[in-house]
N, C-alpha and C. Protein backbone atom coordinates (compact mmCIF):
# COMPACT_ATOMS: atom_id res chain seq x y z
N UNK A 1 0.85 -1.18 0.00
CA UNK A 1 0.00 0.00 0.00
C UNK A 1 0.90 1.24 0.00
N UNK A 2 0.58 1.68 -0.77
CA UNK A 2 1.48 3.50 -0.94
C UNK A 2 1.47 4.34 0.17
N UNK A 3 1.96 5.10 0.75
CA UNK A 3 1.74 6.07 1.85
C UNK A 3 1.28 7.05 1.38
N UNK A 4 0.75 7.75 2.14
CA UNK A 4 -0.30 8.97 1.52
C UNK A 4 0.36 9.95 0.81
N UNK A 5 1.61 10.21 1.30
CA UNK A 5 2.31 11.05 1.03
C UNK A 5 2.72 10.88 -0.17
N UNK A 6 3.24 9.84 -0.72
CA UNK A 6 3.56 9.19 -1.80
C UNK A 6 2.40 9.34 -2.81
N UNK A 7 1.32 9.18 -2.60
CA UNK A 7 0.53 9.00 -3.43
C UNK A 7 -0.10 10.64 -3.95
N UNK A 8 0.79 11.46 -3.07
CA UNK A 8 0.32 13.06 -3.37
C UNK A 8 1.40 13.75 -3.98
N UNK A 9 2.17 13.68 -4.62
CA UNK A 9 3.09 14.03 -5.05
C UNK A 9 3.22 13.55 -6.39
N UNK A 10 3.63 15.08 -6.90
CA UNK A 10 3.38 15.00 -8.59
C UNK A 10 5.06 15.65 -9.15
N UNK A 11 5.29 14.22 -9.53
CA UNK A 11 6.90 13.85 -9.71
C UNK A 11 7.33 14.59 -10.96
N UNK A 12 6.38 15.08 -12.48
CA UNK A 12 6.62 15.73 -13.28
C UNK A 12 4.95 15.68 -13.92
N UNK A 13 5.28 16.81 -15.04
CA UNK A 13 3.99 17.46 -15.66
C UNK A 13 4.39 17.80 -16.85
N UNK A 14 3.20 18.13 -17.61
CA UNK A 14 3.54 18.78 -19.15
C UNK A 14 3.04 19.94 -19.20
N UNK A 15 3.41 20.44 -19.54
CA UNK A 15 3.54 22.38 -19.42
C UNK A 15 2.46 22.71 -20.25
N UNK A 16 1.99 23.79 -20.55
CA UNK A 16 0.92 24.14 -22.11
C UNK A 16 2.21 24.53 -23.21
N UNK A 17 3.10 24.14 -23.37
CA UNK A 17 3.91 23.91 -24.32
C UNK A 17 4.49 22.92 -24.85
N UNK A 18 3.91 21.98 -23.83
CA UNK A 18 4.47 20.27 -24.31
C UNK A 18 5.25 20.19 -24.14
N UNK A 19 6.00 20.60 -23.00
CA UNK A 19 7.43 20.50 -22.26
C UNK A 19 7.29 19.54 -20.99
N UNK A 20 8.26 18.34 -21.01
CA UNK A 20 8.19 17.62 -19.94
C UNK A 20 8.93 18.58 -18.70
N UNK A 21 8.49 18.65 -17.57
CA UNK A 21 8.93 19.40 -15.85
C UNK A 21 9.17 18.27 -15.22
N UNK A 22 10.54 18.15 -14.89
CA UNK A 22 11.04 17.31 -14.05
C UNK A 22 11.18 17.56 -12.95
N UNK A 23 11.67 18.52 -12.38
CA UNK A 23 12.51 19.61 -11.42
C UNK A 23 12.01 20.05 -10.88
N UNK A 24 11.53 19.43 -9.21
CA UNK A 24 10.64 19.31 -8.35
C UNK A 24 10.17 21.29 -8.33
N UNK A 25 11.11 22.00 -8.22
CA UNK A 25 11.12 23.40 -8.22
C UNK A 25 10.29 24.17 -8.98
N UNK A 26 10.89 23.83 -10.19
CA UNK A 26 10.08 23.73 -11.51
C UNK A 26 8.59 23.28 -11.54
N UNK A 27 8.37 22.11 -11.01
CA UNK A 27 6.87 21.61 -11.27
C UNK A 27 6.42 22.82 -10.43
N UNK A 28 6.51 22.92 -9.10
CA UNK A 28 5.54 24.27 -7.77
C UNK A 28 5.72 25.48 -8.83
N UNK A 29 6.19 25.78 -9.56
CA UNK A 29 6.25 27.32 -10.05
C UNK A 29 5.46 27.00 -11.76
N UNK A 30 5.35 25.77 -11.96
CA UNK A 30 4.39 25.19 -13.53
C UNK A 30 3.10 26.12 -13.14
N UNK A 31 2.58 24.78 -11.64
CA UNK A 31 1.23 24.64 -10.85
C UNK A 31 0.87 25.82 -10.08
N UNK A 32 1.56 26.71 -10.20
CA UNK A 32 1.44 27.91 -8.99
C UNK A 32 1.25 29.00 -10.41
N UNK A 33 1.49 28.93 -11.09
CA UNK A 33 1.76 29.82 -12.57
C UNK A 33 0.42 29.21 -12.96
N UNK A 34 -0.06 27.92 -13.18
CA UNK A 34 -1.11 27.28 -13.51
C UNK A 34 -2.96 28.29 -12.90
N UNK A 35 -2.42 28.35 -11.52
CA UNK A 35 -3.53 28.88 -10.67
C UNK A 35 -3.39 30.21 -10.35
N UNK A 36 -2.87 30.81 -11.02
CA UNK A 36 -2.88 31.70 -10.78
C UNK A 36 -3.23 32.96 -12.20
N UNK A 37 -2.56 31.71 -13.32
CA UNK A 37 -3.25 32.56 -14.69
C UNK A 37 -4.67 32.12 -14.47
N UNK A 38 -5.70 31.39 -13.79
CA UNK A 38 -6.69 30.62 -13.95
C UNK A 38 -7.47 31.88 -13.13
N UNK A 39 -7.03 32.37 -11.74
CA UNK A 39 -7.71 33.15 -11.04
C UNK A 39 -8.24 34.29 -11.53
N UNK A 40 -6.66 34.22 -12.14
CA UNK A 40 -6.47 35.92 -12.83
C UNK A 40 -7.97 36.08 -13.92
N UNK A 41 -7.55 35.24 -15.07
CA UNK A 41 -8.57 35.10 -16.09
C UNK A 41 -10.01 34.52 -15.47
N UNK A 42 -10.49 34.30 -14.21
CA UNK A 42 -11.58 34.10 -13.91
C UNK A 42 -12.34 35.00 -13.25
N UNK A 43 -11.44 36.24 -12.38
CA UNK A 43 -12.00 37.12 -11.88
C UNK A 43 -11.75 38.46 -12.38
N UNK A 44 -11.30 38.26 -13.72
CA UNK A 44 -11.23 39.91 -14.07
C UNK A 44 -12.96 40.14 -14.75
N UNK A 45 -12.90 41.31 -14.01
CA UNK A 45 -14.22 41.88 -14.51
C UNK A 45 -15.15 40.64 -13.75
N UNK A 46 -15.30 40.69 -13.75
CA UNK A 46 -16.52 39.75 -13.17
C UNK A 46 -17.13 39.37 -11.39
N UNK A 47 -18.03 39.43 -11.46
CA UNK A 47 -18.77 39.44 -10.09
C UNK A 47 -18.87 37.87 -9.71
N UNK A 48 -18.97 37.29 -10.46
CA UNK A 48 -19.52 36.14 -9.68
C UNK A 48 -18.25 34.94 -10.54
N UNK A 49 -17.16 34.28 -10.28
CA UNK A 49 -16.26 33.85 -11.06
C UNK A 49 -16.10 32.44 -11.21
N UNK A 50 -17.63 31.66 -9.76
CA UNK A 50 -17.49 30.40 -9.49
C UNK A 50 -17.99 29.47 -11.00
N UNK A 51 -18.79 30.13 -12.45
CA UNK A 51 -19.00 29.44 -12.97
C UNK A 51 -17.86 29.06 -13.59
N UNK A 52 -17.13 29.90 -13.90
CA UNK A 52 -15.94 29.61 -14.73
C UNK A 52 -14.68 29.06 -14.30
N UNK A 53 -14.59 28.78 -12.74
CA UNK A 53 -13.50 28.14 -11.88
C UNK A 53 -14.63 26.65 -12.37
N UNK A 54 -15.86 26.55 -12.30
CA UNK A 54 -16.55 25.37 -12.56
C UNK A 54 -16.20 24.31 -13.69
N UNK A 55 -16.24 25.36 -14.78
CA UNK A 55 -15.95 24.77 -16.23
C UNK A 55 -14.20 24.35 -15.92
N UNK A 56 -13.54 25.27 -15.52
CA UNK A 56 -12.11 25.42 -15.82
C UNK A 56 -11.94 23.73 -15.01
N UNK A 57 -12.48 23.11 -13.90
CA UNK A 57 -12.35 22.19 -13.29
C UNK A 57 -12.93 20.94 -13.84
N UNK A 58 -14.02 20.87 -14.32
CA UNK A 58 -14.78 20.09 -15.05
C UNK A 58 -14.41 19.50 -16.20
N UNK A 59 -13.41 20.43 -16.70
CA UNK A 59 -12.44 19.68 -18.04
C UNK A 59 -11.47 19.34 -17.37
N UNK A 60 -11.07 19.27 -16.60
CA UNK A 60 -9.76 18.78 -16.27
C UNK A 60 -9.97 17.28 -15.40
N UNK A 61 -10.70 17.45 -14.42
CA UNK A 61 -11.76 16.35 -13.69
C UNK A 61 -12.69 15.79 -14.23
N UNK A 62 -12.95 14.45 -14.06
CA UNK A 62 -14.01 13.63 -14.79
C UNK A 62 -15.27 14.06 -13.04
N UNK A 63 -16.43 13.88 -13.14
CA UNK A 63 -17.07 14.46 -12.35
C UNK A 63 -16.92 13.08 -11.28
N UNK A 64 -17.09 11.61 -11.47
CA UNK A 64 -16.85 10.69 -10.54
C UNK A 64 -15.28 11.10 -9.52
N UNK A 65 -14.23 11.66 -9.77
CA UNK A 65 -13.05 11.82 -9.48
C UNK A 65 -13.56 13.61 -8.63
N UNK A 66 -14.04 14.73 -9.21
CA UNK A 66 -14.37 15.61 -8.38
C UNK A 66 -15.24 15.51 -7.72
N UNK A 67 -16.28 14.61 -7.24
CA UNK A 67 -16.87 14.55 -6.49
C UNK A 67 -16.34 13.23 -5.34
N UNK A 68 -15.24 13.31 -5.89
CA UNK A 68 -14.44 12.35 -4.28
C UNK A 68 -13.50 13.10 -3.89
N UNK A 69 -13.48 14.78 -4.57
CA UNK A 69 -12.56 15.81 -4.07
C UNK A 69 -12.99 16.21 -2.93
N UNK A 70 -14.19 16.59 -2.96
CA UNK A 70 -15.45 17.26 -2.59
C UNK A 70 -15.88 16.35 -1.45
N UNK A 71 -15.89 15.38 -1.00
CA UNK A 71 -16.29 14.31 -0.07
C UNK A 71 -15.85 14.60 1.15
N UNK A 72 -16.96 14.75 2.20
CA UNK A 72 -16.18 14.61 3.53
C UNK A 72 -15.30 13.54 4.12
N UNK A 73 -14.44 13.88 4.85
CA UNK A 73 -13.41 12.63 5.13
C UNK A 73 -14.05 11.88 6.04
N UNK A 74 -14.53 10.60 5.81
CA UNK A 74 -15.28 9.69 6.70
C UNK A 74 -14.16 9.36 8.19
N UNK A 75 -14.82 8.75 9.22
CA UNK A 75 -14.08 8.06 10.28
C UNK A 75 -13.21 7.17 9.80
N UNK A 76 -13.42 6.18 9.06
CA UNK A 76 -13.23 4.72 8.41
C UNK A 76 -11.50 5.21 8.10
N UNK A 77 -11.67 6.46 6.65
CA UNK A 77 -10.77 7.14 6.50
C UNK A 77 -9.63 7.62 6.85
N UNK A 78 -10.01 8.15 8.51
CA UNK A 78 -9.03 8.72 9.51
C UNK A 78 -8.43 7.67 10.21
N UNK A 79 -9.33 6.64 10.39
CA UNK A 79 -8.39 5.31 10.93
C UNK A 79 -7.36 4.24 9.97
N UNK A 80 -8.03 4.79 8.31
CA UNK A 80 -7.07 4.32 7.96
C UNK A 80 -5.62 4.93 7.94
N UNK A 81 -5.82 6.16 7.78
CA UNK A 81 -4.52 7.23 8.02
C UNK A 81 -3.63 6.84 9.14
N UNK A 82 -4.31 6.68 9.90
CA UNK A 82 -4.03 6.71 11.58
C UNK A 82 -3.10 5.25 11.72
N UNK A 83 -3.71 4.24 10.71
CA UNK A 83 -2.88 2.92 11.00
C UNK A 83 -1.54 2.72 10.11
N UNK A 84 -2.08 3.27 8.89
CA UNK A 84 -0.92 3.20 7.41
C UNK A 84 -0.32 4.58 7.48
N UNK A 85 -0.64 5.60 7.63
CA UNK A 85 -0.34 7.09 7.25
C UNK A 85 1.38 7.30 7.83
């Protein structure tokens, strides 16, 4: 069984240029550059920005996978943490 930790960590990525990111440094400044052109372009001008953080998520997430984002963390859960974590 993987440790949690292990299983959260995103070892490399592909850029919007089709560039492989190896370089742990590199990936936090991809993903941080990622969310932040996303904010930018979701709340300019606009009052209400949750539809378009909606869409922007919805293509990227299949809805079975964001709605286990979205899930409260059961007991079951915390004990499994608690034994493997």
């Amino acid at each position: 069984m993987c440790s949690h930790r292990a299983r959260n960590t995103i070892l490399s990525l592909t850029n919007s240029s089709g560039c492989l990111i190896d370089d742990p440094k590199a990936v936090k400044q991809e993903i941080l550059g990622y969310y932040a052109r996303l904010l930018r372009t979701a709340f300019d001008g606009k009052v209400d920005a949750m539809p378009t953080l909606n869409l922007a998520i919805q293509s990227k997430v299949l809805v079975h996978f964001s709605d286990q984002l979205i899930a409260p963390v059961t007991e079951h859960e915390i004990l499994l943490s608690e034994l493997f974590g």
